[in-house]
PDB file of N, CA and C in Angstrom:
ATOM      1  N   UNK A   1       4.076  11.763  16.313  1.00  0.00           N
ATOM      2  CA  UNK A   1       2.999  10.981  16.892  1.00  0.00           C
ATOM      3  C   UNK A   1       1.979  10.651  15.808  1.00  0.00           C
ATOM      4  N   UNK A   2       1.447   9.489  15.715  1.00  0.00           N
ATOM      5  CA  UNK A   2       0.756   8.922  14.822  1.00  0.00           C
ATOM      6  C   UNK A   2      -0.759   9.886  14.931  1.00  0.00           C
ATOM      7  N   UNK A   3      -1.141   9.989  13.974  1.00  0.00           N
ATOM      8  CA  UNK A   3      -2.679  10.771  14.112  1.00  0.00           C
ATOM      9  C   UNK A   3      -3.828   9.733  13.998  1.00  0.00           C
ATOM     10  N   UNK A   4      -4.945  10.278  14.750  1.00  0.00           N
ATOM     11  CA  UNK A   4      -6.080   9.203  14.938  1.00  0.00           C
ATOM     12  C   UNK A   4      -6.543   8.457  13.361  1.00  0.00           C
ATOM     13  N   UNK A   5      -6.613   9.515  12.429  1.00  0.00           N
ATOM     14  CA  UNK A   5      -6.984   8.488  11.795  1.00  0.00           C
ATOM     15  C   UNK A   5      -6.173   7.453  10.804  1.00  0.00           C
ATOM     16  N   UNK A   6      -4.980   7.538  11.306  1.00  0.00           N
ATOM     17  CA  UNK A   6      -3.858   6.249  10.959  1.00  0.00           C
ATOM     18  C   UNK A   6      -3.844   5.487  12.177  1.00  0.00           C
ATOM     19  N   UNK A   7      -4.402   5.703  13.391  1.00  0.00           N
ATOM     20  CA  UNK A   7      -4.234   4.305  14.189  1.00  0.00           C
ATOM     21  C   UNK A   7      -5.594   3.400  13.671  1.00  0.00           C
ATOM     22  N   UNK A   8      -6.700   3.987  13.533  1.00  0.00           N
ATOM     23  CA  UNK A   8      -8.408   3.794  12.731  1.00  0.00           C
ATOM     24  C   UNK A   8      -8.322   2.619  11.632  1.00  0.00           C
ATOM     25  N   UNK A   9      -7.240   3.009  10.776  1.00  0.00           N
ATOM     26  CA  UNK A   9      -6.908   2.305   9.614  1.00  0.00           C
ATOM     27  C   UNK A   9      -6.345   1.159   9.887  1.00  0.00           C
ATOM     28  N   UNK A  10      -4.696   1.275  10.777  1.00  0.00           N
ATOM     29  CA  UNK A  10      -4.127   0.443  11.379  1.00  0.00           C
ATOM     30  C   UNK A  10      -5.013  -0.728  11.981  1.00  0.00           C
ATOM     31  N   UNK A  11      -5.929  -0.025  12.970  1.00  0.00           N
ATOM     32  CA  UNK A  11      -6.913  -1.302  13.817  1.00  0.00           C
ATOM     33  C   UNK A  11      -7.500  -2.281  12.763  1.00  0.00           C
ATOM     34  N   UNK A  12      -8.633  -1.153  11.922  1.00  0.00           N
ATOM     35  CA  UNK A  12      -9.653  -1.796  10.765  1.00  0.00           C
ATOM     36  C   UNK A  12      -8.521  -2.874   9.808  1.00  0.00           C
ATOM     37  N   UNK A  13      -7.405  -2.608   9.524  1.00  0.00           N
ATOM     38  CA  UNK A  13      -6.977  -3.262   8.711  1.00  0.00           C
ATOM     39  C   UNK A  13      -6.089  -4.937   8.941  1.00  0.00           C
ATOM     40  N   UNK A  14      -5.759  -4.450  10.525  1.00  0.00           N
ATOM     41  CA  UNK A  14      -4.945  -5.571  11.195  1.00  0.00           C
ATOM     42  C   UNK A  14      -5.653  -6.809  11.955  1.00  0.00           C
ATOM     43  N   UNK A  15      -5.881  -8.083  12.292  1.00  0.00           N
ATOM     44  CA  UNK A  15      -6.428  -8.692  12.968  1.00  0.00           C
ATOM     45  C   UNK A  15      -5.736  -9.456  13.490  1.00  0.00           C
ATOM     46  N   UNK A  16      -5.985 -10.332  14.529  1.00  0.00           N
ATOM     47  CA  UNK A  16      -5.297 -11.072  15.929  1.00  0.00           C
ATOM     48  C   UNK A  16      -6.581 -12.191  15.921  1.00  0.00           C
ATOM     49  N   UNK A  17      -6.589 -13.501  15.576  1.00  0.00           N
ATOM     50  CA  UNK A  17      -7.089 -14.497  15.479  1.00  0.00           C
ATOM     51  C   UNK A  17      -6.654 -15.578  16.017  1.00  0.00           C
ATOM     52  N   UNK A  18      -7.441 -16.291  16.915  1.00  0.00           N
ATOM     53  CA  UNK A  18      -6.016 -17.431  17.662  1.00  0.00           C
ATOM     54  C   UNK A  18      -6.346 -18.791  16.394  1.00  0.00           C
ATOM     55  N   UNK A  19      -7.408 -18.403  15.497  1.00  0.00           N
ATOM     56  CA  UNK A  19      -7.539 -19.287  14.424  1.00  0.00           C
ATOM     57  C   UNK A  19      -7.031 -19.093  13.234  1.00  0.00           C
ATOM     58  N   UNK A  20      -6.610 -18.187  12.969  1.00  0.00           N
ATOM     59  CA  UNK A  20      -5.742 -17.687  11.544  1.00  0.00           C
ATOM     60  C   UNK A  20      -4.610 -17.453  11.934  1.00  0.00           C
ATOM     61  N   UNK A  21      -3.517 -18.504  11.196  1.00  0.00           N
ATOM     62  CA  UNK A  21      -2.002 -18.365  11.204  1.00  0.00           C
ATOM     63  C   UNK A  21      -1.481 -18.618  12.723  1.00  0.00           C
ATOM     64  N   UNK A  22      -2.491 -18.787  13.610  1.00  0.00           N
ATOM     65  CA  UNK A  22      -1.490 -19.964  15.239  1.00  0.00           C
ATOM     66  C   UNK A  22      -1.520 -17.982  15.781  1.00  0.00           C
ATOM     67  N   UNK A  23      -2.855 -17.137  15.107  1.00  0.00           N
ATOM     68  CA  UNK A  23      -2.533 -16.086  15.993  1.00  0.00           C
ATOM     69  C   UNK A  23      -1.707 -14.832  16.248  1.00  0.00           C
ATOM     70  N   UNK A  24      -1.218 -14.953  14.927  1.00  0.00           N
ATOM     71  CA  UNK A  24       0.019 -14.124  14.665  1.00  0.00           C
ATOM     72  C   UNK A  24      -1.199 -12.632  13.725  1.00  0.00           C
ATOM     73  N   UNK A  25      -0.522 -11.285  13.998  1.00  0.00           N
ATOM     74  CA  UNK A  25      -1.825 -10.322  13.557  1.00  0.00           C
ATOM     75  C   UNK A  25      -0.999 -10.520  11.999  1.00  0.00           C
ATOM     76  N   UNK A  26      -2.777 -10.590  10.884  1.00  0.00           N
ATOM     77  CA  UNK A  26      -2.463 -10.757   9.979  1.00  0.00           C
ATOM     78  C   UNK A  26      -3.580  -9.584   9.065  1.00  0.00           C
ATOM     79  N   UNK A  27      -3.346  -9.156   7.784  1.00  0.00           N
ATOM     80  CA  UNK A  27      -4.202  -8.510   7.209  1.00  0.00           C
ATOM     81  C   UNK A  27      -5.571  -8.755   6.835  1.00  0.00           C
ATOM     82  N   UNK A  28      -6.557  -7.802   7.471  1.00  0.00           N
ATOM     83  CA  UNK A  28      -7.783  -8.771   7.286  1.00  0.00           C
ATOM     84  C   UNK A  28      -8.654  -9.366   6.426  1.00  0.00           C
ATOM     85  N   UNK A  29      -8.922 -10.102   6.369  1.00  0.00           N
ATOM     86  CA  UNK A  29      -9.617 -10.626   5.331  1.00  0.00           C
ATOM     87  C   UNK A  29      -8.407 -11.719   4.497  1.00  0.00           C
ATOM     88  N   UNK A  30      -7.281 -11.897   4.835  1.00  0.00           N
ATOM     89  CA  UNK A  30      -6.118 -12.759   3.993  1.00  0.00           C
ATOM     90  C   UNK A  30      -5.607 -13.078   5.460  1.00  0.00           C
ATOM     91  N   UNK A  31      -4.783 -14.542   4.477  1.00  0.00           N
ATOM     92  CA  UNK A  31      -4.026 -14.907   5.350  1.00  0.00           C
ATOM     93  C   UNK A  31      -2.460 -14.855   5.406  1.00  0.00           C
ATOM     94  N   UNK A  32      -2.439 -13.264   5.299  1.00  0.00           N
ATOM     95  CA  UNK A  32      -1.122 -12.866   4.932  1.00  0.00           C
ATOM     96  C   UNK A  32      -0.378 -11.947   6.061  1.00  0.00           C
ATOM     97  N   UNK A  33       0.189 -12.866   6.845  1.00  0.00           N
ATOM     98  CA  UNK A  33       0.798 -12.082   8.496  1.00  0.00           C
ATOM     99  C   UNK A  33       1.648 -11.002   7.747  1.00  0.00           C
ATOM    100  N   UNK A  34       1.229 -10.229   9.100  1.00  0.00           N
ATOM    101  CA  UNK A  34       2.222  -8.433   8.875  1.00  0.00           C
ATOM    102  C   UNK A  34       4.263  -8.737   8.493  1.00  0.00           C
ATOM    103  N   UNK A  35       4.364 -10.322   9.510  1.00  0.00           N
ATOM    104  CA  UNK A  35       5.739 -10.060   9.667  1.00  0.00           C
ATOM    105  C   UNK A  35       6.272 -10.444   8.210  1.00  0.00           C
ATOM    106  N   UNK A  36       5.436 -10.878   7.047  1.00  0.00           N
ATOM    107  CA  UNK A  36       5.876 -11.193   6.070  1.00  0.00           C
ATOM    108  C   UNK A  36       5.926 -10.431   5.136  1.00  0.00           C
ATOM    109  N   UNK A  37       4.920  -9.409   5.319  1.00  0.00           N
ATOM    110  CA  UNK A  37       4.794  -7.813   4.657  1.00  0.00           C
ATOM    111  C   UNK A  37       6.153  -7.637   4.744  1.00  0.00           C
ATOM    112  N   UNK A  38       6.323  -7.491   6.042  1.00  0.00           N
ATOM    113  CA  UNK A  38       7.669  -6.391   6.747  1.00  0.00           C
ATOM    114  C   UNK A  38       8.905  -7.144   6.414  1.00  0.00           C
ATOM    115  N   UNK A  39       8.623  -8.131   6.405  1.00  0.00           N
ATOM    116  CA  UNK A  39      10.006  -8.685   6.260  1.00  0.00           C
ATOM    117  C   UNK A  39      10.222  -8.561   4.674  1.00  0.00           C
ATOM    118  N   UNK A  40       9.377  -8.956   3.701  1.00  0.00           N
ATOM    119  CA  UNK A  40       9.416  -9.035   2.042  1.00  0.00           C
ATOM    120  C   UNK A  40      10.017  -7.213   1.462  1.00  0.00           C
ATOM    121  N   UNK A  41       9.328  -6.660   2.191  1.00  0.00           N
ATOM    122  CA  UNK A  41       9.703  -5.371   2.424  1.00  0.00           C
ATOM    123  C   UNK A  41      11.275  -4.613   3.228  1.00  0.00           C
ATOM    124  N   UNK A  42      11.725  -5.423   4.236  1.00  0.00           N
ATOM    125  CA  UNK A  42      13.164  -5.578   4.549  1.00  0.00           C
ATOM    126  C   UNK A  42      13.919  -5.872   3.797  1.00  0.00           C
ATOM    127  N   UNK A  43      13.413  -7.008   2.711  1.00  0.00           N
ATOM    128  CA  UNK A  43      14.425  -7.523   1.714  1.00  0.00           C
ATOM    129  C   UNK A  43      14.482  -6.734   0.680  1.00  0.00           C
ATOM    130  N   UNK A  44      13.777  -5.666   0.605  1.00  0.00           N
ATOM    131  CA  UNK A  44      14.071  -5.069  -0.444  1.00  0.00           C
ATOM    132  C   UNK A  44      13.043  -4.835  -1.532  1.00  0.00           C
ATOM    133  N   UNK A  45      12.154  -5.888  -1.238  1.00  0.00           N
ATOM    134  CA  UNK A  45      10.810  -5.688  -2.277  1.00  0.00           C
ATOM    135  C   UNK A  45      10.221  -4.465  -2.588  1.00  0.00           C
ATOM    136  N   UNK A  46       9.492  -3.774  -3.365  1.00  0.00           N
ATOM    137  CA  UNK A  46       9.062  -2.157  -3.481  1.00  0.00           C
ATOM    138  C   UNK A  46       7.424  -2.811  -2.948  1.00  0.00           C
ATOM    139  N   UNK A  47       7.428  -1.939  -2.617  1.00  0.00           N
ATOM    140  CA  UNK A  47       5.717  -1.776  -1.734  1.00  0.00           C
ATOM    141  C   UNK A  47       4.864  -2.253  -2.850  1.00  0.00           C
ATOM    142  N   UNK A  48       4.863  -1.802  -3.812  1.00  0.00           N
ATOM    143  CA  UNK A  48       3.907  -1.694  -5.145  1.00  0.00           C
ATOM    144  C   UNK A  48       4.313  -3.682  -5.790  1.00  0.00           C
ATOM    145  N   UNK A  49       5.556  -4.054  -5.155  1.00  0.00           N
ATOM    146  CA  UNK A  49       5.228  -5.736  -5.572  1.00  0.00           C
ATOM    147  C   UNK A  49       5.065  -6.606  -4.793  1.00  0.00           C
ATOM    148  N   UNK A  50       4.685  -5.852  -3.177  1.00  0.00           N
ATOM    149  CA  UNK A  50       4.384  -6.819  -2.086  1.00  0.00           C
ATOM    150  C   UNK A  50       2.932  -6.764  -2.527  1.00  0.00           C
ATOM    151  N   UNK A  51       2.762  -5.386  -2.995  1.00  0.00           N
ATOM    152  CA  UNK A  51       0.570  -5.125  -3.000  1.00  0.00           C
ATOM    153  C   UNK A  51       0.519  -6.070  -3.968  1.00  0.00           C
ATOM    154  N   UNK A  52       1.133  -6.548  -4.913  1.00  0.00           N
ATOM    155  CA  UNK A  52       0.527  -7.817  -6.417  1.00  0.00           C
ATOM    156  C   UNK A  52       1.001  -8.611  -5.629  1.00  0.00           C
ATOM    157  N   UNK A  53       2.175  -9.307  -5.246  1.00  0.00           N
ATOM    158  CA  UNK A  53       2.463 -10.327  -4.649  1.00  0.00           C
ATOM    159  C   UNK A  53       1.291 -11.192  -3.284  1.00  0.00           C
ATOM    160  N   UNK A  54       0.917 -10.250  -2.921  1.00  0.00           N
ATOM    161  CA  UNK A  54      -0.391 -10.593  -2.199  1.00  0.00           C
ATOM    162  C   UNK A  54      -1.470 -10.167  -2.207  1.00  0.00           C
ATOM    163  N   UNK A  55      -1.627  -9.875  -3.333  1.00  0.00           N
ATOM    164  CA  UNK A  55      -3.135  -9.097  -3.834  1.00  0.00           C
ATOM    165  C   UNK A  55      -3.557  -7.836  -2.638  1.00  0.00           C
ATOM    166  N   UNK A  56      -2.283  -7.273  -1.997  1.00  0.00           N
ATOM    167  CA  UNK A  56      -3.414  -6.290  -0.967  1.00  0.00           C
ATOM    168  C   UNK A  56      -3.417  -4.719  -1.818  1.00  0.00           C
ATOM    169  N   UNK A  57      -3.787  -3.717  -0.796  1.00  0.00           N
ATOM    170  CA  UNK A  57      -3.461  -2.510  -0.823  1.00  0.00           C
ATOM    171  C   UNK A  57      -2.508  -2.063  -0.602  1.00  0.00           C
ATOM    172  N   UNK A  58      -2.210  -0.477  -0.934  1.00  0.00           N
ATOM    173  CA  UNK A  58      -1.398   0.279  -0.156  1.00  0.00           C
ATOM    174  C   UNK A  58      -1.672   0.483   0.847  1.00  0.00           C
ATOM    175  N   UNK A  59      -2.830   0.715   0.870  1.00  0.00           N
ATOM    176  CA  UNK A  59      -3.520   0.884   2.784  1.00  0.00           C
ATOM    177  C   UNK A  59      -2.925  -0.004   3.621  1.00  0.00           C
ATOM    178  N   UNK A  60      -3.266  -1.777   3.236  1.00  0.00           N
ATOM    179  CA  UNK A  60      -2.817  -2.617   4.048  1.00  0.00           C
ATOM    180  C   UNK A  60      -1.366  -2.715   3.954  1.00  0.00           C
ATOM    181  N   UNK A  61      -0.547  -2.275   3.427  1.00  0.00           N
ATOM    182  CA  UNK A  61       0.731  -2.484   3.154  1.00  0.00           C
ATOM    183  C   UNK A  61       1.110  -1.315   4.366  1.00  0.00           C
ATOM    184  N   UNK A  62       0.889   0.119   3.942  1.00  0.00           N
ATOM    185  CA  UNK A  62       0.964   0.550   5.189  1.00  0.00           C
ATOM    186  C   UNK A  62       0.750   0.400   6.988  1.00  0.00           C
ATOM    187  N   UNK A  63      -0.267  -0.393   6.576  1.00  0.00           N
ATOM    188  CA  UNK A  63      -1.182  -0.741   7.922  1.00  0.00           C
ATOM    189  C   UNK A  63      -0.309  -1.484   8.647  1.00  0.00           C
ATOM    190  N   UNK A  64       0.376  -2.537   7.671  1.00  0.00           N
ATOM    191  CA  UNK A  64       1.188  -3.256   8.328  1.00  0.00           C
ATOM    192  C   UNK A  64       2.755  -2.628   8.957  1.00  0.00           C
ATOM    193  N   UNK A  65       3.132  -1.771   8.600  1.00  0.00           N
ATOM    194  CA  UNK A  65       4.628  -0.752   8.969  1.00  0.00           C
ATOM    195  C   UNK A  65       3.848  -0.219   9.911  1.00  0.00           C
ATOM    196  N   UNK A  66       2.731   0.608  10.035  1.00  0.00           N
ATOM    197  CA  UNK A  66       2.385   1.372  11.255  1.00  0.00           C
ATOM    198  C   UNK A  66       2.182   0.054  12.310  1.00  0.00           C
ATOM    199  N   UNK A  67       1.505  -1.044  12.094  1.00  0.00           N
ATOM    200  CA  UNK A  67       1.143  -2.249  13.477  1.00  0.00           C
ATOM    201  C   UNK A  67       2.970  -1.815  13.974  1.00  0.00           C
ATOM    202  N   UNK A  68       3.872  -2.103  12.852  1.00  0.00           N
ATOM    203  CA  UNK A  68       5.246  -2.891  13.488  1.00  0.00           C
ATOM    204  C   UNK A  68       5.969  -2.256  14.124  1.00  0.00           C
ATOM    205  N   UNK A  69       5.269  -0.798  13.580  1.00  0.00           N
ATOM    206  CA  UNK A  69       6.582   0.678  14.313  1.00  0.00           C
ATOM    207  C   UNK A  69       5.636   0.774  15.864  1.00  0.00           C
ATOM    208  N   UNK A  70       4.463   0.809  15.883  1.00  0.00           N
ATOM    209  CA  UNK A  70       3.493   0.753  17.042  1.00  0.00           C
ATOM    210  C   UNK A  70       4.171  -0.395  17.912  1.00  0.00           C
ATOM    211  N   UNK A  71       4.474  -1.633  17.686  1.00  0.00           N
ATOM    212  CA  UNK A  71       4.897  -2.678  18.809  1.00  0.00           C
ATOM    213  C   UNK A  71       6.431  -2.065  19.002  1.00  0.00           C
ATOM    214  N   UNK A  72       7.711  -1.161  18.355  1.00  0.00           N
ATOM    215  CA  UNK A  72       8.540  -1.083  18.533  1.00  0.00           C
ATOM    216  C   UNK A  72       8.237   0.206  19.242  1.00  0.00           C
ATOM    217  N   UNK A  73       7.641   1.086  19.705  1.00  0.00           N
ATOM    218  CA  UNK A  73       7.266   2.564  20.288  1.00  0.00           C
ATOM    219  C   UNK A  73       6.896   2.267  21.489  1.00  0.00           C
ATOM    220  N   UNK A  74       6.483   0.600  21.664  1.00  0.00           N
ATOM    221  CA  UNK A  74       5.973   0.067  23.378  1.00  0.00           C
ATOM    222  C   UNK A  74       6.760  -0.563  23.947  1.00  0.00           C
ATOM    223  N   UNK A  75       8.203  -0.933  22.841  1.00  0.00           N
ATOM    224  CA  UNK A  75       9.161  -2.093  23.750  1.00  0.00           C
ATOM    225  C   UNK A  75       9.845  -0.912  24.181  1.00  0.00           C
ATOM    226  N   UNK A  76      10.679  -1.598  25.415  1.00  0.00           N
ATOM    227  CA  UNK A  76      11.875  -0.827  26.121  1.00  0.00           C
ATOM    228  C   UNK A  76      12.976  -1.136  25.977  1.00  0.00           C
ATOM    229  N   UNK A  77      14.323  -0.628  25.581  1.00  0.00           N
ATOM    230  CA  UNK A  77      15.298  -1.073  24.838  1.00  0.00           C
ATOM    231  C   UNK A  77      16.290  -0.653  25.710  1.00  0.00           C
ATOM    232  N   UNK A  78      17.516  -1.834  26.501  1.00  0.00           N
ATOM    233  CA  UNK A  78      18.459  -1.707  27.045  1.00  0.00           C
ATOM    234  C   UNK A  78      19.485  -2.231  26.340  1.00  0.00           C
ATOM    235  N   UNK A  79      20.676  -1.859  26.324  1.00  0.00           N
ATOM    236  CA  UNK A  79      22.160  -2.214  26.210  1.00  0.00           C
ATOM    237  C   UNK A  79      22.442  -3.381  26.757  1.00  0.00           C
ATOM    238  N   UNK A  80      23.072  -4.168  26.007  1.00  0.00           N
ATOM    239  CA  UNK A  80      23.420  -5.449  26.281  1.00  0.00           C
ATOM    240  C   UNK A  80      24.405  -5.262  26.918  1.00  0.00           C
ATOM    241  N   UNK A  81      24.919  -5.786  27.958  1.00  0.00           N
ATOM    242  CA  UNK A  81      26.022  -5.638  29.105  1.00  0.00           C
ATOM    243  C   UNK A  81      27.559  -5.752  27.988  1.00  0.00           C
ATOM    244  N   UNK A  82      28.434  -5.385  28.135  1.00  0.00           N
ATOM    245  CA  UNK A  82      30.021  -5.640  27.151  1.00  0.00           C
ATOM    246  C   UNK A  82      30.487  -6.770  27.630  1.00  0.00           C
TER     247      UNK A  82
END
């Protein structure tokens, strides 16, 4: 279970704007959405060249894996019929 002060960070660091990026939560202060963190980071990128690649932190680099594991801990996941 996530501890309070990684959800603290998570909040402070993530934002939901229906004017930045059509609304999609992005890191604050940039206009650099989480799913591109996560995804640049899926592909294989090391954390340490997403943080130069978009000028952030480790904080926000994290911030963004805790938002994504947080929306996957609330979905409900069924089996696709065979």
């Amino acid at each position: 279970m996530k501890n309070e002060g990684a959800a603290k960070a998570m909040n402070n660091r993530i934002v939901i704007d229906p004017h930045v990026c059509h609304g999609k939560p992005v890191i604050r202060g940039t206009r650099v959405p989480v799913a591109r963190v996560i995804g640049y980071l899926a592909g294989g990128m090391s954390l340490e060249d997403v943080q130069k690649d978009f000028d952030l932190t480790s904080e926000d680099v994290r911030a963004a894996l805790d938002y994504a594991a947080e929306l996957l801990n609330r979905e409900q996941h069924h089996p696709l019929p065979a």
